[in-house]
Protein backbone atom coordinates (compact mmCIF):
# COMPACT_ATOMS: atom_id res chain seq x y z
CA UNK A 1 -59.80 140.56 125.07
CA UNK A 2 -56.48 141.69 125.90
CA UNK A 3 -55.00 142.44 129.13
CA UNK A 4 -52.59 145.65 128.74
CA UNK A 5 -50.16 145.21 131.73
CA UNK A 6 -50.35 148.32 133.80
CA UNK A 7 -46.71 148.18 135.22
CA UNK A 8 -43.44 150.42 134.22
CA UNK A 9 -41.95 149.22 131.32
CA UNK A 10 -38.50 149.48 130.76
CA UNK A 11 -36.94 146.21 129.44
CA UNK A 12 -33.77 145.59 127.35
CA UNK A 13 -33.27 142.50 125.16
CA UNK A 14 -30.34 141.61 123.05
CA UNK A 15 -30.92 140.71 119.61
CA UNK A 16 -28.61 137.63 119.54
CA UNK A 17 -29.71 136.54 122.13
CA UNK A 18 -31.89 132.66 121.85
CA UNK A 19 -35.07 133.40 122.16
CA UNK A 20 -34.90 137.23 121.65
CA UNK A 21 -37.80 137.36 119.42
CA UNK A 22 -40.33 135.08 121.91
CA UNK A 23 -38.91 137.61 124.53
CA UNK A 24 -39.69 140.39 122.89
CA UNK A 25 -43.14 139.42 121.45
CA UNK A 26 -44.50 138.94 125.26
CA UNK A 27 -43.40 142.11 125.89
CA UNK A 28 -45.49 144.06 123.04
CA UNK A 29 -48.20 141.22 123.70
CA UNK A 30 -47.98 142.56 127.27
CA UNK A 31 -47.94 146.52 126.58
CA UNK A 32 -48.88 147.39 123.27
CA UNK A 33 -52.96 147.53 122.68
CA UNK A 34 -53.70 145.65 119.36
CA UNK A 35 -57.01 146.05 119.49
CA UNK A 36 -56.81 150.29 119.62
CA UNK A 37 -58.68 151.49 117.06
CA UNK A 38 -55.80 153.78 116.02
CA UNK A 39 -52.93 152.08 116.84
CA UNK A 40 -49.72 153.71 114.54
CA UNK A 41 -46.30 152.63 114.44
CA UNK A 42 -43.76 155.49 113.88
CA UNK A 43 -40.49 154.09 112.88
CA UNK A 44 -38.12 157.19 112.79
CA UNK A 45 -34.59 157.55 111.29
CA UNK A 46 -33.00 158.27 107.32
CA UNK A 47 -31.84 155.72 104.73
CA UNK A 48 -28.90 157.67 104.48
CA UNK A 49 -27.42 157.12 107.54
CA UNK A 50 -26.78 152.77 108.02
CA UNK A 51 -27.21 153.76 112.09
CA UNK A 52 -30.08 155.78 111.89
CA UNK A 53 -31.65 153.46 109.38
CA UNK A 54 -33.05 150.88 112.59
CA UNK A 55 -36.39 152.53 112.19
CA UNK A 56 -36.96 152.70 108.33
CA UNK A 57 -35.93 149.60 108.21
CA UNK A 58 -38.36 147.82 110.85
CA UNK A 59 -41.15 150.12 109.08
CA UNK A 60 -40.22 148.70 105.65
CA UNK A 61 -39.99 145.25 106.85
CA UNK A 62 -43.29 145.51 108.92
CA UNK A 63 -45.18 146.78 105.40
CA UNK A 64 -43.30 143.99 103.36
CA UNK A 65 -45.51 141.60 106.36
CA UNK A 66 -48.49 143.34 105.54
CA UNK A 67 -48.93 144.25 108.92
CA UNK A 68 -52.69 145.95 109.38
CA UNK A 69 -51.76 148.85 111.19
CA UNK A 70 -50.56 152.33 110.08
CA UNK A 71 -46.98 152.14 109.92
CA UNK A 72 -45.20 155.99 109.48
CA UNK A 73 -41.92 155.84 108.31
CA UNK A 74 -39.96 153.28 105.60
CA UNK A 75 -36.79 153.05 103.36
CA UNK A 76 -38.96 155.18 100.60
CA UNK A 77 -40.76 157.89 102.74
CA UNK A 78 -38.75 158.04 106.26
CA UNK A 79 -39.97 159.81 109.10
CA UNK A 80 -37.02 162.02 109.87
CA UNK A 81 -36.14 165.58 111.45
CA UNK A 82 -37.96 167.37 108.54
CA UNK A 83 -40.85 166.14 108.64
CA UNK A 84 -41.23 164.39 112.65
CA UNK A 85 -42.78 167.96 114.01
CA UNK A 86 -45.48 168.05 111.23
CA UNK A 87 -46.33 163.67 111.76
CA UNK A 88 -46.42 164.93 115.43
CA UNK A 89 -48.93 167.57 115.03
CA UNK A 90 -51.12 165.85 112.59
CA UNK A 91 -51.56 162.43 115.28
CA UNK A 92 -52.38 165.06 118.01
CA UNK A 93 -54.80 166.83 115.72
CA UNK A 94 -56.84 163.21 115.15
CA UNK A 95 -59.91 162.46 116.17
CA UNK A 96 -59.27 159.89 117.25
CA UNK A 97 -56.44 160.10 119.41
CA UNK A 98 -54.13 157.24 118.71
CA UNK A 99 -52.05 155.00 120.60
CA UNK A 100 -47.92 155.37 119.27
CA UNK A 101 -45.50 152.79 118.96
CA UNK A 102 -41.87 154.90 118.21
CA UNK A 103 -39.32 152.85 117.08
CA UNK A 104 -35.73 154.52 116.59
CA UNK A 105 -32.16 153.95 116.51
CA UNK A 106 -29.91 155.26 119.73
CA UNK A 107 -26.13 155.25 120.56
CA UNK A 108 -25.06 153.84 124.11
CA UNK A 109 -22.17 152.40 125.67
CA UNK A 110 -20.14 149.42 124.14
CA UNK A 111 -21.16 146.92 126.35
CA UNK A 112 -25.15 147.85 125.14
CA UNK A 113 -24.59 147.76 121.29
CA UNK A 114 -27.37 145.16 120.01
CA UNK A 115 -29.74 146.03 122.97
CA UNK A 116 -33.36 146.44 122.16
CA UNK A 117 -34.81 148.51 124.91
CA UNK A 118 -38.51 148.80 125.12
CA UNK A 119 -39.78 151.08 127.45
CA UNK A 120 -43.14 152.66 128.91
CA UNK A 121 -43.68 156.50 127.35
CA UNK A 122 -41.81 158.50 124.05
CA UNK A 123 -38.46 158.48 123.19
CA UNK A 124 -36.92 161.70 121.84
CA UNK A 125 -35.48 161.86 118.33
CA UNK A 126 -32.24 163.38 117.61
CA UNK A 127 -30.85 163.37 121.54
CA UNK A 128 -27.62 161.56 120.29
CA UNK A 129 -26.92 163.76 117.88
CA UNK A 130 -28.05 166.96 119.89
CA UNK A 131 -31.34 168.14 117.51
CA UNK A 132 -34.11 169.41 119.53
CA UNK A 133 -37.33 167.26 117.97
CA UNK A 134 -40.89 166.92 120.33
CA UNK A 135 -41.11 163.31 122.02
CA UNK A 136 -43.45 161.05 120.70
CA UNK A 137 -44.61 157.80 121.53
CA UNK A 138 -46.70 155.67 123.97
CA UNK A 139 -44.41 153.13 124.06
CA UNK A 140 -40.90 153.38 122.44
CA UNK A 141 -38.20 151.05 121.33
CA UNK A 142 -34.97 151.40 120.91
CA UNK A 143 -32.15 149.55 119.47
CA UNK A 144 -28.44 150.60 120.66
CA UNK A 145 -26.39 150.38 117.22
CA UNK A 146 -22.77 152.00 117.93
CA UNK A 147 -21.19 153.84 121.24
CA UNK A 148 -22.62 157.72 121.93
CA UNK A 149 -20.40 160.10 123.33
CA UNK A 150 -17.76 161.75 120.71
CA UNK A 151 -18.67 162.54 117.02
CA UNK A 152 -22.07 161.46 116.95
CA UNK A 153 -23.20 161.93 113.57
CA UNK A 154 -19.98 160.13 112.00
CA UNK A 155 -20.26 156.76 114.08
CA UNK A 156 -24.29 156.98 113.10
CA UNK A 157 -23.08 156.74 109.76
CA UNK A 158 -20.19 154.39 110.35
CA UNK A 159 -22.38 151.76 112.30
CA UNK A 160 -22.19 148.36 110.45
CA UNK A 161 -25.36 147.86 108.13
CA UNK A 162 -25.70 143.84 109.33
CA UNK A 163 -26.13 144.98 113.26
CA UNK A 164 -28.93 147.65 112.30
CA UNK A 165 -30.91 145.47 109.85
CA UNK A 166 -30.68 142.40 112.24
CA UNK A 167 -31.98 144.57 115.03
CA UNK A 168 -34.40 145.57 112.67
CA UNK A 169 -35.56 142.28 111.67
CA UNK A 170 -35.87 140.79 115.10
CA UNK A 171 -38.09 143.79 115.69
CA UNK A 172 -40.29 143.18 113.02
CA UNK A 173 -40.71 139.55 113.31
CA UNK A 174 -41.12 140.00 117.29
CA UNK A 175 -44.23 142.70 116.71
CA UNK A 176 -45.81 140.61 113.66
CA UNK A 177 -45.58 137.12 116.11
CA UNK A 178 -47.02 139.47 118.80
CA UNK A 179 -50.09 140.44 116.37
CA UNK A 180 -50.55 136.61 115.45
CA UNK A 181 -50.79 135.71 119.36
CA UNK A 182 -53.02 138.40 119.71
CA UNK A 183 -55.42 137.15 117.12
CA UNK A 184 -54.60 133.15 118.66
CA UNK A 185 -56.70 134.69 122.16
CA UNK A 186 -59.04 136.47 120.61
CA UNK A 187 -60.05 133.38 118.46
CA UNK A 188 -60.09 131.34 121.76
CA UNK A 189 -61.87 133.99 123.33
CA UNK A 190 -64.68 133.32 120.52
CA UNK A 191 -63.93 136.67 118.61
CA UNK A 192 -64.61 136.82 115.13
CA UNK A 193 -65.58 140.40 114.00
CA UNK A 194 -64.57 141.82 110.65
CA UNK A 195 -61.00 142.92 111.11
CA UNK A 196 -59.84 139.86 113.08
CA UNK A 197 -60.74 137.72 109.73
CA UNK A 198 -59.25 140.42 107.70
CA UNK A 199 -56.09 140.25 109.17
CA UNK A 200 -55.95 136.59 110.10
CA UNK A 201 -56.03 136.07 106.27
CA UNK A 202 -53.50 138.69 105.81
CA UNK A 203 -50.45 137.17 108.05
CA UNK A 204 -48.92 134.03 107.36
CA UNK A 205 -46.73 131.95 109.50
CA UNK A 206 -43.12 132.53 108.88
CA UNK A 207 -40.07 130.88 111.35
CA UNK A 208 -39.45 133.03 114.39
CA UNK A 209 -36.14 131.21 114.55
């Protein structure tokens, strides 16, 4: 069984630095409920954008893992400002009501750019760049690409590829070692229903380097 820590959550984690992956894997160990039985990851942002693409990306990268939850948003069908209000709606209107992960892009100040920030409760889409979208999100995670402040939309799309898809990639190999923890306790703990075979068979055992 896993313990969900009850305490505030806001923690910020640089993706160079050693150990950032470990680091951030205890942290969605910690706060993110693998075991929900509608647990959905909604990675938000555009392809067309190489700042805004943080979220896409993770969500591509997270499918490419075969990761068994449902992940909303990738390079070929992002979860953008056209189409965020209508995901939002449709999660709400579920029967079961699910537990979110939002994962997003954000602009800070210089001395943040490459901070991951997880943090207890929903982030809100399009703040940088001054869109009005509904929060969303349980838990939300953010990765500071470029400086906010002055011309928003033209540093989002001016932010260097290699810093967004290495965020991204530490992201996605931080949630997937998280999963394969998860299912490490739950076989200790003598657990051995359905899904935890399924997906033990599923995930592999890459490098976290």
């Amino acid at each position: 069984m896993q313990n969900i820590s009850k305490e505030p959550l806001k923690t910020a984690i640089h993706y160079e630095e050693t150990g950032a992956i470990w680091r951030l894997s205890e942290l969605f160990l910690q706060h993110i409920p693998f075991e929900h039985e509608n647990l959905v990851f909604c990675c938000i942002g555009t392809d067309r954008s190489t700042g805004d693409a943080l979220g896409p990306l993770t969500g591509s990268l997270l499918s490419n893992y075969h990761f068994p939850f449902r992940i909303i948003g990738t390079l070929e069908n992002p979860l953008h400002a056209t189409n965020l209000s209508l995901t939002v709606k449709e999660l709400q209107q579920m029967t079961t009501f699910p537990f979110v992960v939002a994962i997003d892009a954000c602009l800070g100040r210089e001395k943040s750019i490459g901070q991951i920030i997880v943090e207890q409760g929903p982030l809100f889409p399009g703040k940088a760049v001054n869109k009005e979208l509904p929060p969303i999100g349980d838990i939300s995670i953010k990765g500071v690409v470029n400086v906010g402040g002055f011309m928003e939309m033209l540093v989002l799309q001016n932010t260097r590829l290699h810093v967004t898809y290495s965020m991204s990639h530490k992201i996605a190999r931080a949630m997937l070692l998280a999963y394969q923890r998860h299912l490490l306790k739950r076989k200790q703990y003598g657990n051995h229903d359905g899904h935890y075979n399924n997906a033990w068979k599923q995930i592999g055992y890459p490098n976290f380097r």
